[in-house]
Protein backbone atom coordinates (compact mmCIF):
# COMPACT_ATOMS: atom_id res chain seq x y z
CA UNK A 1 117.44 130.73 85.38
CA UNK A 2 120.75 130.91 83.58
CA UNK A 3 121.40 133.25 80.36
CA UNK A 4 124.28 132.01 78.44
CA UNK A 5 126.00 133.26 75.51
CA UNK A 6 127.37 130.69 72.71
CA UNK A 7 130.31 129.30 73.48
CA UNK A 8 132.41 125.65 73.30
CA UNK A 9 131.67 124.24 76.22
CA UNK A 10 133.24 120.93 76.24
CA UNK A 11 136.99 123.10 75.36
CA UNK A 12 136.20 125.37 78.45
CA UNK A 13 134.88 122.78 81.15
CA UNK A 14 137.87 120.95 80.76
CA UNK A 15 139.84 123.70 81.30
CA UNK A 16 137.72 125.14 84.48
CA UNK A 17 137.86 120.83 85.43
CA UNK A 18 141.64 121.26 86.24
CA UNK A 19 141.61 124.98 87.64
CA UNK A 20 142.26 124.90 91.30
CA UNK A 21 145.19 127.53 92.22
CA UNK A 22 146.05 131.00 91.01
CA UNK A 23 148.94 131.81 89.53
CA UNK A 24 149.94 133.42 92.59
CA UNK A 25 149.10 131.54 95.95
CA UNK A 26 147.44 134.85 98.10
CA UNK A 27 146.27 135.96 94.64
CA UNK A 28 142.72 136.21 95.85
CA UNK A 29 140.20 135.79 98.50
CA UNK A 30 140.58 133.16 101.03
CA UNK A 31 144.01 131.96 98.95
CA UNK A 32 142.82 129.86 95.96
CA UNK A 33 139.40 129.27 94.23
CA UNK A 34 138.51 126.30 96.20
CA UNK A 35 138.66 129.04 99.50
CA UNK A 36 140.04 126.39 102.19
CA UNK A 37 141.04 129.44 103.72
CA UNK A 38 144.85 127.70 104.78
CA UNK A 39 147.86 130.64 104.08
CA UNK A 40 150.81 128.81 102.71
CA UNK A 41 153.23 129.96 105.14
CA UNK A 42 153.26 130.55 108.80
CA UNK A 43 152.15 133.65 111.08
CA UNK A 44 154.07 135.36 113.60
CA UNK A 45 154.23 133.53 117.10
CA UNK A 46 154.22 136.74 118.64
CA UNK A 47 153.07 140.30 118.39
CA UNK A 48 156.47 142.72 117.71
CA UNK A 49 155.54 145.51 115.96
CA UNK A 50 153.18 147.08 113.80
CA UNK A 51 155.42 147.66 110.60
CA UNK A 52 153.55 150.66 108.88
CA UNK A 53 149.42 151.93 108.78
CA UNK A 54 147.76 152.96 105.20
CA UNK A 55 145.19 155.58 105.90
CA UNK A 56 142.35 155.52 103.61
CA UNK A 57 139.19 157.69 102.99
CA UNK A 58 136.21 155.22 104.38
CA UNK A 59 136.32 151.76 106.05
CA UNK A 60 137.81 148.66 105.00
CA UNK A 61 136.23 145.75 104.68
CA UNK A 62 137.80 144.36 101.51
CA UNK A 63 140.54 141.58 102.52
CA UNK A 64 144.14 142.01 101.08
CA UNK A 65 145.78 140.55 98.09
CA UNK A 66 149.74 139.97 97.40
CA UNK A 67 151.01 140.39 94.19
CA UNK A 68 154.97 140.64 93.68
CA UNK A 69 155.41 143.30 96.57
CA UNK A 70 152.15 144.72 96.62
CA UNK A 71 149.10 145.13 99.16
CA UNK A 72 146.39 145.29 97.40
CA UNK A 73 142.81 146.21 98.73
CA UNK A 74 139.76 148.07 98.28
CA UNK A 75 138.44 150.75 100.79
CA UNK A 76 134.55 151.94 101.24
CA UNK A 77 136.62 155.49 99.94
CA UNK A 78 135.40 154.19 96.73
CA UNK A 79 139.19 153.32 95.91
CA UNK A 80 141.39 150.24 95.10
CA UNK A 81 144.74 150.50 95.94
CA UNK A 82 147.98 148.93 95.94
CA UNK A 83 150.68 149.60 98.23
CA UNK A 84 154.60 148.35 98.51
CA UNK A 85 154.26 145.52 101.13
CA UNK A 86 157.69 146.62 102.43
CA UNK A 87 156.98 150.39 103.23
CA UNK A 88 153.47 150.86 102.54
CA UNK A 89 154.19 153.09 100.37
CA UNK A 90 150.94 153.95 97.78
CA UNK A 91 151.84 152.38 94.36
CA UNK A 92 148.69 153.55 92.55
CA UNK A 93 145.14 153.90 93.46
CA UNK A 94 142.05 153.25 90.83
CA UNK A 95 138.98 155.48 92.09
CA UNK A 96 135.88 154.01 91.10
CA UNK A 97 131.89 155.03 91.92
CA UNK A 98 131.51 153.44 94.90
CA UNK A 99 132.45 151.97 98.15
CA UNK A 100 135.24 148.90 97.05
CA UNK A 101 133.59 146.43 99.47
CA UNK A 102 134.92 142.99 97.64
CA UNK A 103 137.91 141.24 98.33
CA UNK A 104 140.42 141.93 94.72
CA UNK A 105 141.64 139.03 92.78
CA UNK A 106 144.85 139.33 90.98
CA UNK A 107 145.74 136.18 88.02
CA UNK A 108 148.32 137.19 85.42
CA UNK A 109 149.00 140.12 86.28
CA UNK A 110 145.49 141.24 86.29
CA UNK A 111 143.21 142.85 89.50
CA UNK A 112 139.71 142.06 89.36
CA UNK A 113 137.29 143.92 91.97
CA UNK A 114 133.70 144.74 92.54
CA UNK A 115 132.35 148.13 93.57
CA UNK A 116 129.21 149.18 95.16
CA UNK A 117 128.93 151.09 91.79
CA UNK A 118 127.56 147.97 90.49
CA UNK A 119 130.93 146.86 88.18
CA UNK A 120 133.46 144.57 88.19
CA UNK A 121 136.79 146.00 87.95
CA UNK A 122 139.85 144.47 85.36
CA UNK A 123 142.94 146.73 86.75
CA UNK A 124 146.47 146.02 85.32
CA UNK A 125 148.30 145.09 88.90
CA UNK A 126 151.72 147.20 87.75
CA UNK A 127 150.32 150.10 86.47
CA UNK A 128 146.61 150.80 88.27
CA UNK A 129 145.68 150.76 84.29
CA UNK A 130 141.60 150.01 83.93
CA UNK A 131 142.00 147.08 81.14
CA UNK A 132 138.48 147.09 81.27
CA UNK A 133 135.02 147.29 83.24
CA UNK A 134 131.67 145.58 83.34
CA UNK A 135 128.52 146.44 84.43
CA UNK A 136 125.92 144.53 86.49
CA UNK A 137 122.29 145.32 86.41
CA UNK A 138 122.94 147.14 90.24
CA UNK A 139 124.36 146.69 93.48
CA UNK A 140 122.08 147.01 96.29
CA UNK A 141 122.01 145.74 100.30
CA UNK A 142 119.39 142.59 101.34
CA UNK A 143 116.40 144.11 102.64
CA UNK A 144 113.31 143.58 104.11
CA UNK A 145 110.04 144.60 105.88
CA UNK A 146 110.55 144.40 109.70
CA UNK A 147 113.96 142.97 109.54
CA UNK A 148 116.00 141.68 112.40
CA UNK A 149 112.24 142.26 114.34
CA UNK A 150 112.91 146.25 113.97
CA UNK A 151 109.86 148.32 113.99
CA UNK A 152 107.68 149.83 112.37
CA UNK A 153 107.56 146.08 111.27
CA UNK A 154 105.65 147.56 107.84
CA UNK A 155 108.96 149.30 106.79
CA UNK A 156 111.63 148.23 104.71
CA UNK A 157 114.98 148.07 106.03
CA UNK A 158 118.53 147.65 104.04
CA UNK A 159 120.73 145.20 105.83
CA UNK A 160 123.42 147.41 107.90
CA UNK A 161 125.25 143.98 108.60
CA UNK A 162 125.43 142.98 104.72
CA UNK A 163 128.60 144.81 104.47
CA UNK A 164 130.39 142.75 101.97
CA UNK A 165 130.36 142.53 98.17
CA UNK A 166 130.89 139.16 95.98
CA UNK A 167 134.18 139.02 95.85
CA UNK A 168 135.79 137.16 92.29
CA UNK A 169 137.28 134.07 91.84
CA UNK A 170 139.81 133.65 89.14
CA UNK A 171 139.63 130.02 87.29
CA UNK A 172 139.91 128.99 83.24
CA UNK A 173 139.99 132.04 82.13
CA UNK A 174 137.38 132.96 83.68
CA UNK A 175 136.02 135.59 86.63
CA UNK A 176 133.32 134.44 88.80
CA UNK A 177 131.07 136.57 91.06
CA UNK A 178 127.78 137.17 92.30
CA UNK A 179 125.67 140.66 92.58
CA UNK A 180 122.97 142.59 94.72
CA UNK A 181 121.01 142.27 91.19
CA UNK A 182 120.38 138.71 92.37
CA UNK A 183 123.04 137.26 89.57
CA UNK A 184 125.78 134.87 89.69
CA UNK A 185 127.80 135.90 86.38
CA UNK A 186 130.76 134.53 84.70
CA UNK A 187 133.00 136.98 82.28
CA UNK A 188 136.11 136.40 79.98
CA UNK A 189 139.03 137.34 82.07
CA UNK A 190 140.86 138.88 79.11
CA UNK A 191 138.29 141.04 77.84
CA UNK A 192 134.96 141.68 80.71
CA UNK A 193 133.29 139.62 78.37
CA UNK A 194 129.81 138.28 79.73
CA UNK A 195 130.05 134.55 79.34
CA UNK A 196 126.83 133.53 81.26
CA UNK A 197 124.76 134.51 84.12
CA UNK A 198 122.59 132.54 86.34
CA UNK A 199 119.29 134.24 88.22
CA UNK A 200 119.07 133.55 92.07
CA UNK A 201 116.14 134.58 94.32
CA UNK A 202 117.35 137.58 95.94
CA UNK A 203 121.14 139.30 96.81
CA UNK A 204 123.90 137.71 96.11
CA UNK A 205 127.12 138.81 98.00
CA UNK A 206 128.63 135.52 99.25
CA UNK A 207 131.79 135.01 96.96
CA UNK A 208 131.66 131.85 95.07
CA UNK A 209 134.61 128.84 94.84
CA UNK A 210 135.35 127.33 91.97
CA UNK A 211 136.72 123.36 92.02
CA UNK A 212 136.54 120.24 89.82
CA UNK A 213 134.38 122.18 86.92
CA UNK A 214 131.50 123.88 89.06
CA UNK A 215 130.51 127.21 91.01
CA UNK A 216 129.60 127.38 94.51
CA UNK A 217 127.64 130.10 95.70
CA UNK A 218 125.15 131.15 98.05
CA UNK A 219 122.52 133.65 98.03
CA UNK A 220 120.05 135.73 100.34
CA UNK A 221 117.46 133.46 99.11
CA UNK A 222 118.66 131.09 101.70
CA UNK A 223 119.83 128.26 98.96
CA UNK A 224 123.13 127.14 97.76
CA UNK A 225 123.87 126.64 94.07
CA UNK A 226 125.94 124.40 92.52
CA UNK A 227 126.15 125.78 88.74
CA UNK A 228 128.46 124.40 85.70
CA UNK A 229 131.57 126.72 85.73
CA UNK A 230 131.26 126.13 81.57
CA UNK A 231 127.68 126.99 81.35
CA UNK A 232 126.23 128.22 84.06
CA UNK A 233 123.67 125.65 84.32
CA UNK A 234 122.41 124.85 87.66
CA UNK A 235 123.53 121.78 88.96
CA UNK A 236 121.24 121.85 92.17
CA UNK A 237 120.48 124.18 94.42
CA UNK A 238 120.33 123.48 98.66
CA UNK A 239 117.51 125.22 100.66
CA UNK A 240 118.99 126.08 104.14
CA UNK A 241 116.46 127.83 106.65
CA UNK A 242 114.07 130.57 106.03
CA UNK A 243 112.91 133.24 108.28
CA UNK A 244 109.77 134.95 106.74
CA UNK A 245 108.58 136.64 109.69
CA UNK A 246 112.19 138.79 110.66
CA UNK A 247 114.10 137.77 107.75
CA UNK A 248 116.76 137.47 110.31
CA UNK A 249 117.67 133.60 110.37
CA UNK A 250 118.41 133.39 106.54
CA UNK A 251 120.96 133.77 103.78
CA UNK A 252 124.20 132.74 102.81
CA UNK A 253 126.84 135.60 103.39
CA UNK A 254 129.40 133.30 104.18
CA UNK A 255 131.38 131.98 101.06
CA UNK A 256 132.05 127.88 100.47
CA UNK A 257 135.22 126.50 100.89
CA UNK A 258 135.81 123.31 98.86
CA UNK A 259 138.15 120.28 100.31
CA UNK A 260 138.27 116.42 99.15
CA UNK A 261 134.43 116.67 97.73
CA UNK A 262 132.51 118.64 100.60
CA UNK A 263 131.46 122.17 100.60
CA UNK A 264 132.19 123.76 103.72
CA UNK A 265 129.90 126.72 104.64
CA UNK A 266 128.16 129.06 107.23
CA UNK A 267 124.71 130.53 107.18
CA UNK A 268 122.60 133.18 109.04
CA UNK A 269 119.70 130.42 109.50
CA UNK A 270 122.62 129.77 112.81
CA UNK A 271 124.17 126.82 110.92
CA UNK A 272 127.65 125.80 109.81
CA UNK A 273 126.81 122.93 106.75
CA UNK A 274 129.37 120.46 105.18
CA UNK A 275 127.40 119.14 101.42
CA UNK A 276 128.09 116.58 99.41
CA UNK A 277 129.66 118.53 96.23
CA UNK A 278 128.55 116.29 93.07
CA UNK A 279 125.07 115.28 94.64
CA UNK A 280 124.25 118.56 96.72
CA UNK A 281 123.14 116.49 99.93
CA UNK A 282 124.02 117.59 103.29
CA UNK A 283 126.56 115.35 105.35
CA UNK A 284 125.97 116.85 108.39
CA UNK A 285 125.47 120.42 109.93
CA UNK A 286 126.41 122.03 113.22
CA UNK A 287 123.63 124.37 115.16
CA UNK A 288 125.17 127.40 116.60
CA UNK A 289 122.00 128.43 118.23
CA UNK A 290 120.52 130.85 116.40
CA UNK A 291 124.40 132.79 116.08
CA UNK A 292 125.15 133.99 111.83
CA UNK A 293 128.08 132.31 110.62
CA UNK A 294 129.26 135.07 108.59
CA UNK A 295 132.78 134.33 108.00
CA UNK A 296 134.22 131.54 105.59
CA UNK A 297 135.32 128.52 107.38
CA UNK A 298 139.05 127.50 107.24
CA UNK A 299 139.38 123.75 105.92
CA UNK A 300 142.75 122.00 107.28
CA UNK A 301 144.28 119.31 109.51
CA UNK A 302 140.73 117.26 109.08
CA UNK A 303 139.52 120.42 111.01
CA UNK A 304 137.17 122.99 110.14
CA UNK A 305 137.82 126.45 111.93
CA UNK A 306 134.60 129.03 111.89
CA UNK A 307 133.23 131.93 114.06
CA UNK A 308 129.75 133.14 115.46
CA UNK A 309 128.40 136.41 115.65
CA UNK A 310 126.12 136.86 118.69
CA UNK A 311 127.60 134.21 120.52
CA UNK A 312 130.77 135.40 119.75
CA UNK A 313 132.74 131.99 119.55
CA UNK A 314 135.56 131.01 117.81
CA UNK A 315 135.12 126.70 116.96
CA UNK A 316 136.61 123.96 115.74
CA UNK A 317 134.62 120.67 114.95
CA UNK A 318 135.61 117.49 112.85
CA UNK A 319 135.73 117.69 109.30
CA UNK A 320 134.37 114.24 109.13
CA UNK A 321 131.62 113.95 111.05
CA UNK A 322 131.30 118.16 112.04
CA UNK A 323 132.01 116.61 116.32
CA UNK A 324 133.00 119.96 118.34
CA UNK A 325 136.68 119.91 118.95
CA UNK A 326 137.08 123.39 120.38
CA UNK A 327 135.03 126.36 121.72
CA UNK A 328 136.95 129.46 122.96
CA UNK A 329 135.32 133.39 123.09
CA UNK A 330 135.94 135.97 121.06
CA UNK A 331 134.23 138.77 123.43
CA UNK A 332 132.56 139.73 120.06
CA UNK A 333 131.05 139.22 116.59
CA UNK A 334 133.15 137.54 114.68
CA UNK A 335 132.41 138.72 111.14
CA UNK A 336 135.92 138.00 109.20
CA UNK A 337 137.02 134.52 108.01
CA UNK A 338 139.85 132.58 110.24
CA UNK A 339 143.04 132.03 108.46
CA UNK A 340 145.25 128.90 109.43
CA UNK A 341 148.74 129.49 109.42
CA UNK A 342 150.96 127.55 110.49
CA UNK A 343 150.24 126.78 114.10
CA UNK A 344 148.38 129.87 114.09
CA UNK A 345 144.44 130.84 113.09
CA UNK A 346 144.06 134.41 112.33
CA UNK A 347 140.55 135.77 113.51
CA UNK A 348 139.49 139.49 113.17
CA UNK A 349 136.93 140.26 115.44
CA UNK A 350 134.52 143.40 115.46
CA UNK A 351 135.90 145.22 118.67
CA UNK A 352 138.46 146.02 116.76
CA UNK A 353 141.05 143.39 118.12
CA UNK A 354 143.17 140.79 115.63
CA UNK A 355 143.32 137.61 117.26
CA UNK A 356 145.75 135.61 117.04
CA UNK A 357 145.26 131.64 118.43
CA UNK A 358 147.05 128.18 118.74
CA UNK A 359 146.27 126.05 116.51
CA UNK A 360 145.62 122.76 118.10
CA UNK A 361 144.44 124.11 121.52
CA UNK A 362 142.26 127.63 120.34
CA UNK A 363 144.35 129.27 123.02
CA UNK A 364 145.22 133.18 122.42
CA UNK A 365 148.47 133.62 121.76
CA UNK A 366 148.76 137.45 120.68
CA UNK A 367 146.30 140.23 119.76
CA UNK A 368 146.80 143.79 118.18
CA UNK A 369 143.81 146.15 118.95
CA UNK A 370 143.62 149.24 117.40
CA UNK A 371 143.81 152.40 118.80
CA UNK A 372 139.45 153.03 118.04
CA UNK A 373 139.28 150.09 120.58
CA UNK A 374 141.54 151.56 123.17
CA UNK A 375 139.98 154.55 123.09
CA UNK A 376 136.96 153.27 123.31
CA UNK A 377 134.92 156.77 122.66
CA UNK A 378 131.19 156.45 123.47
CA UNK A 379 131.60 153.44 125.66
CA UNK A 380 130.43 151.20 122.66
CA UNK A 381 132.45 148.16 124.72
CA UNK A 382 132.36 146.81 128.07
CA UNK A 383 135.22 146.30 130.27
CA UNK A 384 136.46 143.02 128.90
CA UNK A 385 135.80 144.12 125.54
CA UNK A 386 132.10 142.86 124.60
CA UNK A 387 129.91 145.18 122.96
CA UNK A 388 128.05 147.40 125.18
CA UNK A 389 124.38 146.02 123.84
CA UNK A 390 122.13 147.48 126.58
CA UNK A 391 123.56 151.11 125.71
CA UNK A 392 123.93 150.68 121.33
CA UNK A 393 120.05 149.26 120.92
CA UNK A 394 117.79 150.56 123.75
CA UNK A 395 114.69 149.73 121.79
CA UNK A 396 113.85 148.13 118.38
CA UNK A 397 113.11 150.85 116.53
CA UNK A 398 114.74 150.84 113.11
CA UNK A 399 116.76 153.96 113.17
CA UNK A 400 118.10 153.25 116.63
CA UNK A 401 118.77 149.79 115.93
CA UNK A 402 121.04 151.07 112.71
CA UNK A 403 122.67 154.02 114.59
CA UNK A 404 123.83 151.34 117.43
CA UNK A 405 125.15 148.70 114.61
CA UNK A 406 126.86 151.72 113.28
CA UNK A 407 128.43 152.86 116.28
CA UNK A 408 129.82 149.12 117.12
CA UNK A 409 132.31 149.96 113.85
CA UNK A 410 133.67 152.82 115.30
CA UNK A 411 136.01 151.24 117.46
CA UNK A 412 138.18 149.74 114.15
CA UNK A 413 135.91 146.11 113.53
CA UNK A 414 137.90 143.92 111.97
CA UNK A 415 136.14 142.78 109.01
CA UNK A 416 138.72 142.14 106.58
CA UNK A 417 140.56 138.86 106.57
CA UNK A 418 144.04 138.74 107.32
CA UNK A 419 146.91 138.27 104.94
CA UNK A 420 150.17 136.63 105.81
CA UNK A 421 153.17 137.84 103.19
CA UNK A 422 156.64 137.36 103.93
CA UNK A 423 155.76 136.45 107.69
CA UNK A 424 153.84 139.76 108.03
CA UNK A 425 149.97 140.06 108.51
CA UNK A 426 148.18 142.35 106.59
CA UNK A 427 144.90 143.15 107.66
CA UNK A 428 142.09 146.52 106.79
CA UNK A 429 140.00 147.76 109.42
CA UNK A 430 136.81 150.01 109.89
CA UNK A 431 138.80 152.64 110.87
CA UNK A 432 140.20 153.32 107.27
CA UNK A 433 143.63 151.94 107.29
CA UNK A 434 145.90 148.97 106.31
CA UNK A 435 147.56 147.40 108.98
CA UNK A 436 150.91 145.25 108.60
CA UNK A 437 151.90 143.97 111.63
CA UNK A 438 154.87 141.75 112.65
């Protein structure tokens, strides 16, 4: 269902037709509307130093933005804030009502962020000036009865792991983003404006790409939509796998990336999916066994990079025809989205080590872990850094089960995806701070 407001359509789609880059190339999540997830310039080699640390208030889960010298993130503090790339040094901070769990987009001079206060955020990028805000009908978590098989199986449980908000994309004039109110909405940049918004079946907190006039976006309701960046008009909608017994093999939290016609995405029914874009039928799909693919895949070199959660894998398989290529561990849950640059893919990983790997071969050829991980307190890892399962979730019952996903964060998960800036690597971890690391 899709509530528009009047507008001239034919003017805008044309416009959103030819929108496929930011004014600024790291200007927003995953690097450009389309999200093919490919930095345009290279990552360090090697691991020399870590430049400077931003403590904030609360986890971060929000992925960096550059903007002419600035760092600029959100922090589950409740706080967006920009910081001088150079120094770290805070520039200004905008405190909202919530945690800032979304990824900011900054076009023209402009921020645009989401907060678990249930608005999106218009921030003037030199000044930490609110231009203007807009509010949702609520955020909220997924949830369901008995989810992830935790008992008692007749309680409802909010999704611990649904730790990201929609994050915008910036095309037209236009900012795109979904909600936990079960939208997809569209607003005029300049003035929070609502354009249109278009009714899913349940949470939406996968971050939508924009390319050749449409919106792709996924939702907990286990479909993909295709909807008419002009009028919000759905296009079609894809039904991936549904899980009504554990709700646990379902919903899109991974965001699209769009390259030459195919959509590109992961999905907790344990599938990576490459779509037709105009028609909406699948091409092919890789089975990861039952693993979420959480993360955004990472489009380049006819590749297409992604990571697993429970398997903990970090893969590579054909663009093409989706034929494995590579298969190396990651020791743990790979939550944030891979980052080609260069020769190097970027790949946070939830024990709290930044991975960086070759290219071509998937090899490791540096990591940072942060001090949580070293430290290890409460022996939430294992030796060679897996997560300590046996000891985190004894039994299934539901507050165990959320104390031990909890207690996996402690040790600094990477969830944010990395930035690279200036051949630097800015990246936010659960243990509150802002690393830039050279």
């Amino acid at each position: 269902m899709t509530r528009c407001l009047p507008l001239v359509a034919f003017v805008l789609a044309g416009a959103l037709a030819g929108a496929s880059l930011p004014a600024a190339a790291q200007g927003m999540f995953r690097g450009d509307p389309s999200h093919r997830g490919v930095a345009p310039e290279a990552a360090p080699g090697a691991f020399h130093r870590v430049k400077w640390s931003f403590p904030t208030g609360g986890r971060i889960v929000s992925s960096p933005a550059a903007w002419q010298g600035l760092v600029i993130f959100g922090s589950d503090d409740g706080n967006l804030y920009a910081v001088e790339a150079a120094s770290g040094r805070q520039r200004w901070v905008v405190r909202t009502r919530g945690p800032v769990a979304s990824s900011p987009a900054v076009v023209d001079g402009r921020v645009f962020a989401a907060s678990y206060d249930g608005r999106m955020y218009a921030v003037d990028a030199r000044s930490g000036e609110i231009l203007w805000k807009f509010a949702t009908e609520g955020e909220r978590r997924f949830e369901a009865r008995g989810l992830h098989g935790m008992t008692p199986k007749t309680q409802t449980y909010p999704d611990v792991y649904d730790v990201f908000l929609s994050s915008a994309a910036v095309a037209g004039g236009r900012v795109f983003f979904g909600s936990g109110d079960g939208h997809v909405y569209a607003l005029d940049a300049a003035t929070g404006a609502l354009a249109w918004k278009h009714e899913t079946g349940d949470v939406v907190h996968a971050s939508p790409a924009v390319a050749d006039g449409r919106v792709y976006i996924g939702s907990w309701d286990g479909k993909l939509y295709a909807l008419d960046a002009a009028t919000g008009a759905e296009r079609w909608a894809y039904q991936a796998g549904v899980d009504p017994l554990i709700h646990n093999q379902q919903g899109f939290q991974s965001s699209a990336a769009v390259v030459d016609g195919t959509i590109y995405v992961g999905c907790r029914d344990g599938h990576l999916y490459a779509i037709d874009a105009r028609a909406g039928t699948p091409k092919w799909s890789v089975d990861t066994a039952g693993s979420w693919v959480v993360g955004s895949p990472a489009v380049s070199g006819g590749r297409v990079y992604f990571a697993t959660s429970d398997s903990a894998l970090f893969r590579a398989v054909d663009a093409a025809t989706g034929a494995p290529v590579l298969q190396k561990p990651t020791q743990a849950y790979v939550f944030s989205s891979p980052v080609v640059a260069g020769d190097v893919v970027l790949v946070g990983v939830l024990n709290g080590i930044l991975q960086a790997r070759d290219r071509a071969s998937g090899d490791v050829l540096w990591e940072f872990r942060t001090d949580a991980s070293r430290a290890n307190a409460g022996w939430v890892l294992t030796s060679d850094a897996r997560f300590n399962s046996a000891f985190l979730f004894p039994s299934s019952w539901g507050d165990v089960s959320t104390l031990g996903a909890q207690k996996q964060q402690t040790v600094g998960s990477f969830f944010s995806t990395p930035l690279v800036a200036g051949g630097v690597v800015y990246v936010g971890s659960a243990d509150g701070r802002m690393y830039a690391i050279e």
